[in-house]
Protein backbone atom coordinates (compact mmCIF):
# COMPACT_ATOMS: atom_id res chain seq x y z
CA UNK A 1 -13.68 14.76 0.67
CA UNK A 2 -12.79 16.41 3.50
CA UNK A 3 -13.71 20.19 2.58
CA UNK A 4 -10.26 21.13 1.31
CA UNK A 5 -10.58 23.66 -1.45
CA UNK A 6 -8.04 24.57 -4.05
CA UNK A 7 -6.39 27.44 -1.77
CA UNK A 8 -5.81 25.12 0.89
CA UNK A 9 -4.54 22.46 -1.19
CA UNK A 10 -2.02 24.86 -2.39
CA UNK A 11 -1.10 26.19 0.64
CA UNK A 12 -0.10 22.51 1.69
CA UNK A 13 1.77 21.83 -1.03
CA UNK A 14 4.00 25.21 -0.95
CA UNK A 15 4.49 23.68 2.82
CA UNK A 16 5.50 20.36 1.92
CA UNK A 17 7.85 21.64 -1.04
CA UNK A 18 9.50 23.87 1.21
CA UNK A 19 9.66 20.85 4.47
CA UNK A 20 10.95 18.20 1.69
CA UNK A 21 12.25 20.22 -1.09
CA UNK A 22 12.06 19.36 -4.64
CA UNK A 23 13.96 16.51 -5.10
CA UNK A 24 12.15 14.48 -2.48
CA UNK A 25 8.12 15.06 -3.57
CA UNK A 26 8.19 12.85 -6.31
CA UNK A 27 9.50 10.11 -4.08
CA UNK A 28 7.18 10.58 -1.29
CA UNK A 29 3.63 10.80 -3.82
CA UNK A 30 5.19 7.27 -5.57
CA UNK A 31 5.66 6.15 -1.69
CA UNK A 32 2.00 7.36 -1.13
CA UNK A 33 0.27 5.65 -4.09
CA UNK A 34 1.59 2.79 -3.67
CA UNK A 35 0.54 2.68 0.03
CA UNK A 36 -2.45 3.74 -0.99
CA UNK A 37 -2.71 0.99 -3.77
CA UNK A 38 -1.42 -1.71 -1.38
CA UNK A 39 -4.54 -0.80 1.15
CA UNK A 40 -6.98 -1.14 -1.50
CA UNK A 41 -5.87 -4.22 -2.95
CA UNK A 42 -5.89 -5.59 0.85
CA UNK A 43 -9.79 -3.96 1.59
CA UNK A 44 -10.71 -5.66 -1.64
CA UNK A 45 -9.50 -9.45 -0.77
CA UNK A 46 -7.15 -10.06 -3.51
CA UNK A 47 -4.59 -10.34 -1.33
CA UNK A 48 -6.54 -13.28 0.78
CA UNK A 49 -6.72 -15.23 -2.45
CA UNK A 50 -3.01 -15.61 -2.60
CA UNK A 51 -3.03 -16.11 1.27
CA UNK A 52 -5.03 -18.88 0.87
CA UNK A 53 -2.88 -20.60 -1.79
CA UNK A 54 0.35 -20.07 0.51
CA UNK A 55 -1.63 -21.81 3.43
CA UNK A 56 -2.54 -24.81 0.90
CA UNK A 57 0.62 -25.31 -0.46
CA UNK A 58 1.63 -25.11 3.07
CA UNK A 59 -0.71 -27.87 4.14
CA UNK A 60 0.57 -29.82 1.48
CA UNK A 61 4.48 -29.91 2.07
CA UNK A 62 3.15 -30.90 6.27
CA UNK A 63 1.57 -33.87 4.54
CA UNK A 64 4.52 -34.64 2.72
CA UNK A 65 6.98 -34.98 5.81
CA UNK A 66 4.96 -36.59 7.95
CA UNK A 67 5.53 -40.72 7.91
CA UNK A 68 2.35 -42.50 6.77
């Protein structure tokens, strides 16, 4: 992906591990995948099908309080 090789993927994970310390890495990598899950989902327009709805429903209740 970006050229990293195993060595250098080590190396930056003995860095973070030391920065963050044990107890924390497991936090941050849920943190990241969900980010990273989140993006997806919005780059793949499921997200704008719920959008949608909301503005609908939102449409609706406008049409509701306004006197006929």
């Amino acid at each position: 992906m970006f050229g990293l090789g195993f060595q250098e993927l080590l190396i930056i994970l003995v860095i973070a591990l030391i920065i963050f310390g044990p107890g924390k890495l497991p936090q941050i990598g849920s943190g990241l995948g969900k980010a990273i899950r989140d993006f997806k989902k919005g780059v793949s327009g499921e997200d704008s099908d719920e959008a949608a709805k909301g503005e609908k429903d939102a449409k609706k209740e406008d049409s509701k309080e306004l006197p006929r």
